[in-house]
Each structure stands twice: as C-alpha cells, then as structure tokens.
C-alpha atoms as a PDB file:
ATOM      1  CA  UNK A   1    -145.800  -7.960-120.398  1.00  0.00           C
ATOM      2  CA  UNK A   2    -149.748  -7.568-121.239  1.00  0.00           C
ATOM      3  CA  UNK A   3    -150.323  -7.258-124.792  1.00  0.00           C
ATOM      4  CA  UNK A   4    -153.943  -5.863-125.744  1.00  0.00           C
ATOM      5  CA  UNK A   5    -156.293  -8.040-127.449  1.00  0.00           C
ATOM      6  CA  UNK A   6    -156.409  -7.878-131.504  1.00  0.00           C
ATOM      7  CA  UNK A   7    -158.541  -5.187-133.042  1.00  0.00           C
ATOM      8  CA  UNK A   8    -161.662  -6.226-134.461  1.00  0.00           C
ATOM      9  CA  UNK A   9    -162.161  -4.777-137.576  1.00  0.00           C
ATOM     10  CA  UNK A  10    -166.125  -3.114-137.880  1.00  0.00           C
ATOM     11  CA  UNK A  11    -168.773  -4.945-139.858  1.00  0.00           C
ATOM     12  CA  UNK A  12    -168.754  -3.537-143.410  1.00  0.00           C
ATOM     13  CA  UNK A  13    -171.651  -3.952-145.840  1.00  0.00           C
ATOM     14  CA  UNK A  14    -169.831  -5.499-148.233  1.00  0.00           C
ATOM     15  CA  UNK A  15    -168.527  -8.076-146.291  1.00  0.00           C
ATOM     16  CA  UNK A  16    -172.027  -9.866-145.204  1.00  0.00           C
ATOM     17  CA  UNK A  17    -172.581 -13.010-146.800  1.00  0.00           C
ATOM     18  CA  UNK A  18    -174.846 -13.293-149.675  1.00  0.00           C
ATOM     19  CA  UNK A  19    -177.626 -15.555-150.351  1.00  0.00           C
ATOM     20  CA  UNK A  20    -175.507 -17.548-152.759  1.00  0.00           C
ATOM     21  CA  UNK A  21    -171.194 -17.279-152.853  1.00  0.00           C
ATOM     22  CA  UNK A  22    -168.893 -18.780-155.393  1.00  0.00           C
ATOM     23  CA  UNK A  23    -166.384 -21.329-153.611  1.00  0.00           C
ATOM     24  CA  UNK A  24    -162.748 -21.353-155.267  1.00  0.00           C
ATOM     25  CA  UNK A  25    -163.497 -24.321-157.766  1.00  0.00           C
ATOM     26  CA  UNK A  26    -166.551 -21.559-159.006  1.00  0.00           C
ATOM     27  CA  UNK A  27    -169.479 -23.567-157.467  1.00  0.00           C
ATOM     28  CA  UNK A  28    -172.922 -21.998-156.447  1.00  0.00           C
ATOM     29  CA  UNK A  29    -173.473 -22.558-152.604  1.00  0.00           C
ATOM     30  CA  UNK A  30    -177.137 -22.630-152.259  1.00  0.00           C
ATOM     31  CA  UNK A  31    -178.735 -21.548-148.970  1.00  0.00           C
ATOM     32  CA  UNK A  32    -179.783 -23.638-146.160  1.00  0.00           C
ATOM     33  CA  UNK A  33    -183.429 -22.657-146.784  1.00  0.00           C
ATOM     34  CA  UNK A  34    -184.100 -22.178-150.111  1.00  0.00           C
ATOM     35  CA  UNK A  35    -187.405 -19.923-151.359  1.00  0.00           C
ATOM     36  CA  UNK A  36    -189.834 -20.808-153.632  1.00  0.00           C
ATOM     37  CA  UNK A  37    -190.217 -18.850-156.480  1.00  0.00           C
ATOM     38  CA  UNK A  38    -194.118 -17.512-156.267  1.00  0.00           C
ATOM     39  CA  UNK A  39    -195.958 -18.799-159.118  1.00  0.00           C
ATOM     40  CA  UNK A  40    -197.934 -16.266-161.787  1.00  0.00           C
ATOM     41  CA  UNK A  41    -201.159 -15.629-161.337  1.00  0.00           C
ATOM     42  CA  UNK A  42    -202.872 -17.380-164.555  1.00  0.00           C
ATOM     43  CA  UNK A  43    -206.765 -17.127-164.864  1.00  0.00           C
ATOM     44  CA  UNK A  44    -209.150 -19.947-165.995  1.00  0.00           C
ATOM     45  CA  UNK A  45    -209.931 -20.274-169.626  1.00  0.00           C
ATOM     46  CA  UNK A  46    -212.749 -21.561-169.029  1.00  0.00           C
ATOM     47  CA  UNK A  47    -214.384 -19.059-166.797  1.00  0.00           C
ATOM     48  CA  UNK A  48    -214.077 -16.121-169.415  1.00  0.00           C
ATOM     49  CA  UNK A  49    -216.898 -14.937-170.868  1.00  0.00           C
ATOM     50  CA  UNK A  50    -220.592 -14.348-170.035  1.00  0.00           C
ATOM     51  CA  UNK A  51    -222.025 -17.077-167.563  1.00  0.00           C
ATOM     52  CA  UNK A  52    -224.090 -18.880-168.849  1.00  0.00           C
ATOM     53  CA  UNK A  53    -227.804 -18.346-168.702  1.00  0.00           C
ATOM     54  CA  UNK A  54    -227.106 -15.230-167.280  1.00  0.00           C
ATOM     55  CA  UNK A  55    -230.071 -12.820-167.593  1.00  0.00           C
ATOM     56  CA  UNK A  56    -231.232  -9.422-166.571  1.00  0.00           C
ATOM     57  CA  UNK A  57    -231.838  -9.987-162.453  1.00  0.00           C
ATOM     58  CA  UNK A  58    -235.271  -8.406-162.782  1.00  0.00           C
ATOM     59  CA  UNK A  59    -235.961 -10.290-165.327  1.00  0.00           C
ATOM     60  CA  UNK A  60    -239.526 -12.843-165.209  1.00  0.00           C
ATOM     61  CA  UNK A  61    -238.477 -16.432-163.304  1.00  0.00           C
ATOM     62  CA  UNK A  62    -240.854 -18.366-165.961  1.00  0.00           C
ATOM     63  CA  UNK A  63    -242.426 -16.313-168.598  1.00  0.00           C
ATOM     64  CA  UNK A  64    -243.863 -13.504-167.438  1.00  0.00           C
ATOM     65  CA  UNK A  65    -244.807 -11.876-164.289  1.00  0.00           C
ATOM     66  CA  UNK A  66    -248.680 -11.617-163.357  1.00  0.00           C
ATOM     67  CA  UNK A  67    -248.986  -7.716-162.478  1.00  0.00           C
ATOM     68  CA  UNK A  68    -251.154  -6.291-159.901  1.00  0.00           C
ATOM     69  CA  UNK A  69    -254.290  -4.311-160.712  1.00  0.00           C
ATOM     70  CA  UNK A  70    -254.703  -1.350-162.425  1.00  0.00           C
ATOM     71  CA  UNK A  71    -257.278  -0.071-159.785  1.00  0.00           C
ATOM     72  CA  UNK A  72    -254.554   0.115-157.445  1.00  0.00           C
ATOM     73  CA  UNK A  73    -253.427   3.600-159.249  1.00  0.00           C
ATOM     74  CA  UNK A  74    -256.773   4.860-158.446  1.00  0.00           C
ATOM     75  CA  UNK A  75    -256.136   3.930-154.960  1.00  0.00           C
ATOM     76  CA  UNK A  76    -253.169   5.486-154.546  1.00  0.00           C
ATOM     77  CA  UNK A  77    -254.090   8.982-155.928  1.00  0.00           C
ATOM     78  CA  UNK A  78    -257.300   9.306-153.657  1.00  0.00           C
ATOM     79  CA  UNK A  79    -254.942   8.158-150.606  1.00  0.00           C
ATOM     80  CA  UNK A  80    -252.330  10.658-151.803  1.00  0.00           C
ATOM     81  CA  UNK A  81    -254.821  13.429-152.435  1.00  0.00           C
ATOM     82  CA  UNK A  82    -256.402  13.072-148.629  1.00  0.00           C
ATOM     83  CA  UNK A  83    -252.943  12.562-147.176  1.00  0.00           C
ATOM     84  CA  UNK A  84    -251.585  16.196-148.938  1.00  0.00           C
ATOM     85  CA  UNK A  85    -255.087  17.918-148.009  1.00  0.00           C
ATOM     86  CA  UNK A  86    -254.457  16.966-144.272  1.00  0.00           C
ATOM     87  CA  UNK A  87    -250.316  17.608-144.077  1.00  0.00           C
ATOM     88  CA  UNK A  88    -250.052  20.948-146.428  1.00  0.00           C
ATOM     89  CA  UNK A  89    -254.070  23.004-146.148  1.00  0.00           C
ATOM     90  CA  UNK A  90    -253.807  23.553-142.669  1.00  0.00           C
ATOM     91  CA  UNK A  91    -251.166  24.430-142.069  1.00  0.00           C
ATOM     92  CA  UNK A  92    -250.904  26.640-144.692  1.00  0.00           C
ATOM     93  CA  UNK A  93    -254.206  28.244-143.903  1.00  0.00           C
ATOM     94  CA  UNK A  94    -252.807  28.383-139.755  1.00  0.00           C
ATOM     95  CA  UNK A  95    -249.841  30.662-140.706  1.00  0.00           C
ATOM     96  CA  UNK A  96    -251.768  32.936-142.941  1.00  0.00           C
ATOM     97  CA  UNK A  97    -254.547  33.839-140.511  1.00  0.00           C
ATOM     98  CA  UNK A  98    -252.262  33.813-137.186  1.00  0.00           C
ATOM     99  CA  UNK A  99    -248.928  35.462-138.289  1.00  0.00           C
ATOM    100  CA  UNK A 100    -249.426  39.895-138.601  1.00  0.00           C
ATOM    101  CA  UNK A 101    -250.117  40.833-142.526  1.00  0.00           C
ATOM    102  CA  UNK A 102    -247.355  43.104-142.097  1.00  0.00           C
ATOM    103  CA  UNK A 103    -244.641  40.335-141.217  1.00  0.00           C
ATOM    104  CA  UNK A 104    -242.645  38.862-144.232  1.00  0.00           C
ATOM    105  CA  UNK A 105    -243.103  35.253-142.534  1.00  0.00           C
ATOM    106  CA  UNK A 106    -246.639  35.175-143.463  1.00  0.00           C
ATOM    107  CA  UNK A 107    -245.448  34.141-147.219  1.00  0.00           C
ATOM    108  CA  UNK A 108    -244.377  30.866-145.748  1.00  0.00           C
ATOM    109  CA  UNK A 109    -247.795  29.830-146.248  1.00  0.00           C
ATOM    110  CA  UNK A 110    -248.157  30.269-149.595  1.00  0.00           C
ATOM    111  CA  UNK A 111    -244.687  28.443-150.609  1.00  0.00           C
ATOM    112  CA  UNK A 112    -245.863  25.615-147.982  1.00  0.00           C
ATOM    113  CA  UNK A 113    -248.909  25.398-150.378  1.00  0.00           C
ATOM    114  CA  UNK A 114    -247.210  25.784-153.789  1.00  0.00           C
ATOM    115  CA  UNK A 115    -244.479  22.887-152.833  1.00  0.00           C
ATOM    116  CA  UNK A 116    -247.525  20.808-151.446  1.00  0.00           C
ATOM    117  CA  UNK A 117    -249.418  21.120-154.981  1.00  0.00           C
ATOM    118  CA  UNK A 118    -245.964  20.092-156.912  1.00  0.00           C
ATOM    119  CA  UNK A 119    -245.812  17.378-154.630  1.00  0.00           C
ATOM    120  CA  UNK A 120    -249.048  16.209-155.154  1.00  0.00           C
ATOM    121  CA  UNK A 121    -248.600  16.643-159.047  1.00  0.00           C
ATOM    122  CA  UNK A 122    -245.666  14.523-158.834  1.00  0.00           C
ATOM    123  CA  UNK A 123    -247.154  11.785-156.610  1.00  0.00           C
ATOM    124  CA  UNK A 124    -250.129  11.386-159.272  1.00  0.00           C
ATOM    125  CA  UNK A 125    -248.060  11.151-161.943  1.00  0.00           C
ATOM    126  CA  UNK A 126    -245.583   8.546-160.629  1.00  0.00           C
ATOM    127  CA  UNK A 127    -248.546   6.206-159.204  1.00  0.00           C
ATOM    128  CA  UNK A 128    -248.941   4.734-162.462  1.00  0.00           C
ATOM    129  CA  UNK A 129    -245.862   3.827-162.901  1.00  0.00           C
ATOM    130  CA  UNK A 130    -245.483   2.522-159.641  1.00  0.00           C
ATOM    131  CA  UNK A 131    -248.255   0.138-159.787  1.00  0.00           C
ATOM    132  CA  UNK A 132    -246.976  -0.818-162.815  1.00  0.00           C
ATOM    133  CA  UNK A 133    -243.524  -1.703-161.159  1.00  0.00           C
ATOM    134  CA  UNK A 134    -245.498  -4.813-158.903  1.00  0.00           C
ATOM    135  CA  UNK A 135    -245.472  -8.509-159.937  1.00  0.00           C
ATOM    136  CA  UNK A 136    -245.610 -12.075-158.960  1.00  0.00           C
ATOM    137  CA  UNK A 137    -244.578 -15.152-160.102  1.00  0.00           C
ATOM    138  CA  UNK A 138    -245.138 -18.763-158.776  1.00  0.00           C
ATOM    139  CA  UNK A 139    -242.253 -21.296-158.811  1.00  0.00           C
ATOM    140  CA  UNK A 140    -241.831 -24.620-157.833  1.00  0.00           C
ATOM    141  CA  UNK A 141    -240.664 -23.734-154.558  1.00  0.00           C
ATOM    142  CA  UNK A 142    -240.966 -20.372-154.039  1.00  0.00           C
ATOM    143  CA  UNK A 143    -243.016 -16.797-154.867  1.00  0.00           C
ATOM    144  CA  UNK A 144    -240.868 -14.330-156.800  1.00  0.00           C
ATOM    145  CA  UNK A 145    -242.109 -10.699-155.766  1.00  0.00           C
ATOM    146  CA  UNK A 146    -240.837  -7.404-157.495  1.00  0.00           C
ATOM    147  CA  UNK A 147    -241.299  -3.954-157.480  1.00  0.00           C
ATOM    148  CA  UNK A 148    -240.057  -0.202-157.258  1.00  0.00           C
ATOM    149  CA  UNK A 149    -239.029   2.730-159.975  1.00  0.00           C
ATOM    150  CA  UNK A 150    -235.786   4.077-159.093  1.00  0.00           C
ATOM    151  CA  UNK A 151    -234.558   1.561-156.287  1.00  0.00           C
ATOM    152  CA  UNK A 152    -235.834  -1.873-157.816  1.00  0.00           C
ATOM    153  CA  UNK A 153    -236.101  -5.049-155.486  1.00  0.00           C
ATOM    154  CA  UNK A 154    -236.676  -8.608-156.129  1.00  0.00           C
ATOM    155  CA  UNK A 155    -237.884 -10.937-153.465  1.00  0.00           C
ATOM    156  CA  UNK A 156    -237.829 -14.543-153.686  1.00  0.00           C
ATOM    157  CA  UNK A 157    -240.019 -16.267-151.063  1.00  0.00           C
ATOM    158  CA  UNK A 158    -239.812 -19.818-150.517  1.00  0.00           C
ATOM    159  CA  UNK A 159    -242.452 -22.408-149.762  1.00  0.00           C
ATOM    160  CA  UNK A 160    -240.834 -23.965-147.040  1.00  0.00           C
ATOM    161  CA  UNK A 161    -240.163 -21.018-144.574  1.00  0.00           C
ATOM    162  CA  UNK A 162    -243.982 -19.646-145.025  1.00  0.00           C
ATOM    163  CA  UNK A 163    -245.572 -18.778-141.372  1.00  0.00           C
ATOM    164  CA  UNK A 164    -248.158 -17.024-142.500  1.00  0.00           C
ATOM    165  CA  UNK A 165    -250.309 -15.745-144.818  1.00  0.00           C
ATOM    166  CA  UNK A 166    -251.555 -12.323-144.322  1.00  0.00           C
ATOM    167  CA  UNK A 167    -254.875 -10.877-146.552  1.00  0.00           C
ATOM    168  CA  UNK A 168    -255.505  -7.303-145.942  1.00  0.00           C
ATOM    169  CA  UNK A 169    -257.822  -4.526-147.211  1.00  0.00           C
ATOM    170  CA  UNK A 170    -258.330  -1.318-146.149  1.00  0.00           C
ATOM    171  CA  UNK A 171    -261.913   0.927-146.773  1.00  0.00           C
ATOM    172  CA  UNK A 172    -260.421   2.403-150.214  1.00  0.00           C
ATOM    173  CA  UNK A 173    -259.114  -1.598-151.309  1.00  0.00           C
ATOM    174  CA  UNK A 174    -262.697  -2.829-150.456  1.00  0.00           C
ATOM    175  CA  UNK A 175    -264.352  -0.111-152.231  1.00  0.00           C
ATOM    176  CA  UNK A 176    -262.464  -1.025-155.176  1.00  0.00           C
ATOM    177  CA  UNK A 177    -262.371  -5.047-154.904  1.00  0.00           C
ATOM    178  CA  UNK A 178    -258.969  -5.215-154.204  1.00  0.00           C
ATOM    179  CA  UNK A 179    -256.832  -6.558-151.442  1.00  0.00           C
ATOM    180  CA  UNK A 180    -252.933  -6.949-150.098  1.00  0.00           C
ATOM    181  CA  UNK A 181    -251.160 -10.908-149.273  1.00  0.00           C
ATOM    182  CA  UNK A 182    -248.577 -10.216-147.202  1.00  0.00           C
ATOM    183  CA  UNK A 183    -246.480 -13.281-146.628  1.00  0.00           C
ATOM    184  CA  UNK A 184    -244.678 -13.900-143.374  1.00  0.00           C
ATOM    185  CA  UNK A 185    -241.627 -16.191-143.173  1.00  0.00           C
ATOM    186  CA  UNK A 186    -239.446 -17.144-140.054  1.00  0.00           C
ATOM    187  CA  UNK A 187    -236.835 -14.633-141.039  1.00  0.00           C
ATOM    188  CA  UNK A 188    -238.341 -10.656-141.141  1.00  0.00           C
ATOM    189  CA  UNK A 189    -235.855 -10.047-143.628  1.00  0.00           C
ATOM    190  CA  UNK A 190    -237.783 -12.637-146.633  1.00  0.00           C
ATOM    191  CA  UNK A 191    -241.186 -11.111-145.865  1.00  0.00           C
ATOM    192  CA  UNK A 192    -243.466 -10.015-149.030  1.00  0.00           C
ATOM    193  CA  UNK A 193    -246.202  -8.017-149.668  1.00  0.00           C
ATOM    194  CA  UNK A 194    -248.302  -8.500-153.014  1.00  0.00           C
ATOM    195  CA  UNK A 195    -250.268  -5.280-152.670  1.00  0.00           C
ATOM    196  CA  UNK A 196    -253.373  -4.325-154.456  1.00  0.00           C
ATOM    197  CA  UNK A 197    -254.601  -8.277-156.134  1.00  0.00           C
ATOM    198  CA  UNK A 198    -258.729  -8.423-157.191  1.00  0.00           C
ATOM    199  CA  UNK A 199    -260.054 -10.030-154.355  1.00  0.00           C
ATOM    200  CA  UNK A 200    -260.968 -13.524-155.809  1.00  0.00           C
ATOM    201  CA  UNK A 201    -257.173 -14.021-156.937  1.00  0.00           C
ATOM    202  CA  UNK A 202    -255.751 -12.920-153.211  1.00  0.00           C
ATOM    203  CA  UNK A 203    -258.454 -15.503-152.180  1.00  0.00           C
ATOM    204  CA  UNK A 204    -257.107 -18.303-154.723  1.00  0.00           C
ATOM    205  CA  UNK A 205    -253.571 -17.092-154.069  1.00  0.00           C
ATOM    206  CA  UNK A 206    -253.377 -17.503-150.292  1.00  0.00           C
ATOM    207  CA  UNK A 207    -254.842 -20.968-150.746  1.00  0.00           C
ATOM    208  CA  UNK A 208    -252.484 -21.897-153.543  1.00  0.00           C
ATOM    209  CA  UNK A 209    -249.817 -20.575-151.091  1.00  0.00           C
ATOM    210  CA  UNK A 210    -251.298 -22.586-148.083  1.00  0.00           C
ATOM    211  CA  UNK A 211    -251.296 -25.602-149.948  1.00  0.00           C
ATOM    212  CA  UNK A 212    -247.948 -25.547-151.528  1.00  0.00           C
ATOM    213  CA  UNK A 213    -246.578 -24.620-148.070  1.00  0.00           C
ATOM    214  CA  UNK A 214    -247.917 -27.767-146.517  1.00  0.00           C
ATOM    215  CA  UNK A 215    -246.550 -29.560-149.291  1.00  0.00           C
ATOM    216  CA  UNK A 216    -243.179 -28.380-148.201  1.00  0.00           C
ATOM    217  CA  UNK A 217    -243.691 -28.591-144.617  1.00  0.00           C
ATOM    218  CA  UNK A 218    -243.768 -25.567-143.493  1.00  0.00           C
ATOM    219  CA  UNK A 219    -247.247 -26.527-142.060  1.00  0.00           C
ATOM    220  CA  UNK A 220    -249.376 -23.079-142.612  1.00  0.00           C
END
C-alpha cells in the first residue's frame, strides 16, 4: 500500500543554529568565519593641543604689513560723492517734476533722496576704515595681499606663477600721486590688486616684482 511521505516539521526560531553551540563534552564550536572584533577609536596624544606656531590667519607673514596710502580715503569719498550725485539727484529730481502734485507717488522722490544721503553718509564713514583694511607684504617667494572690513581675505601670490604686472591710475589716482599693481598669475583665481600705492613705490614694486619673478622663472 502507499504510505505518505513523513511530515516535515516547520522551521522554528529557536531551532536555527547559533553562531557558537555547546557540543555534549561542553565545548565552544567556533564559526567557520570568524569576525573581528572592531577596534576603539583612540586619538593621538600627540596631536592634542594648539598646533604649533599657529597664529591669527590675518595675521602679518614677517613683521608687519606695509599699508596703502592714506590719500586713497580721499579718493574714495570724491568717487563716492560723484557716483551718489549721478545714481540718486536725478532721479529724484525726474519723479518730482513729472509725476501730478496731487499723486501720493510723488513722495518716492524724496525717500529716494533721503536713503541716497544715508548711503552716502555711510560710504564716507566706512572709507577710512577700508583703506585702512589694505596691505602687502613681500616674502621669499611670494606677495601676501589683504584686505576687507566685514568679509576679510588674504591672498598669497607667488613669484613663480606671475604673468603680469599690471600699474594702473585713473584721473582722481594721478591727481593724487597714487596708483593700483594689479598682479596677474596663470590661474584667475590667485590674481591681486594692491590698490592706491604713491607712485614711486608702485614703480619700485613692479620692478622688485619683475625681478624676483625672473628669478623664479616665471619669466615676466
């Protein structure tokens, strides 16, 4: 007679193998593939602490850094006065003469003129400290440039990538003696601009920068 085939019993939780079983004698099996227990994370003594040397990363590359001239303020107020005159005055005076006396809009041209004096006030009043911000200063194989009030910025130019050496002054610079070296590297992104130097230094400083640049190789 044909007997059905013996009842599997399901899988039960319980009765998967573990990692490790004990054997009747009350041995360990260990598995075929044993894992390596990860080791602790345990930092290097002897990188805690301040690095050393570390300074403030505006801070002068070798003594101090040679500022920019104090004309340069008086620059940038004139330039700053002509530029508010020409953006805010007319058309300030435009809307008061073509809009109706009787429409509301007409005011426009007064608060266009009040927020163009506060800007102006504000303008002269920073340009101080903004030509104050500028500096150079010459290393061995580079030009450190820095500047800026609230967003500060350090540039360090080397020798060795120099294309060209840019002097540049506009009608107010001349009037005042004064003059801009812009240096131009292969990269646009390690450009400089020294702005505002007395004439006779941007003179002695693009052929300082000539000559150190040859002496690199960079072949000016």
């Amino acid at each position: 007679e044909f007997s059905p085939p013996p009842t599997v019993p399901p899988f039960a939780p319980e009765q998967a193998a573990a990692p490790e079983q004990a054997d009747e004698a009350g041995h360990t099996a260990q598995p075929e593939h044993p894992v390596a227990p990860r080791p602790a994370f345990v930092p290097d003594p002897t990188l805690a602490g301040q690095p050393a040397g570390a300074v403030e990363p505006f801070a002068p590359p070798s003594g101090s850094w040679r500022r920019v001239s104090p004309k340069l303020t008086t620059v940038k107020r004139i330039s700053l006065s002509i530029w508010s005159a020409i953006l805010f005055i007319p058309a300030a005076v435009a809307i008061w003469f073509l809009v109706p006396p009787q429409e509301p809009v007409r005011w426009v041209a007064v608060a266009w003129l009040v927020l163009g004096v506060v800007w102006w006030v504000w303008r002269w009043v920073r340009a101080r400290r903004v030509v104050a911000s500028y500096g150079w200063a010459r290393r061995d194989k580079d030009l450190c440039i820095v500047g800026g009030l609230w967003f500060k910025n350090l540039e360090v130019v080397p020798f060795g990538r120099m294309q060209v050496v840019k002097v540049s002054s506009g009608p107010l610079l001349r009037a005042f003696g004064l003059a801009n070296v812009e240096l131009v590297t292969a990269s646009a992104a390690t450009n400089g601009v020294i702005p505002g130097l007395p004439a006779d230094e941007a003179k002695a400083l693009r052929d300082l920068i000539i000559e150190l640049s040859d002496a690199e190789g960079s072949r000016l």
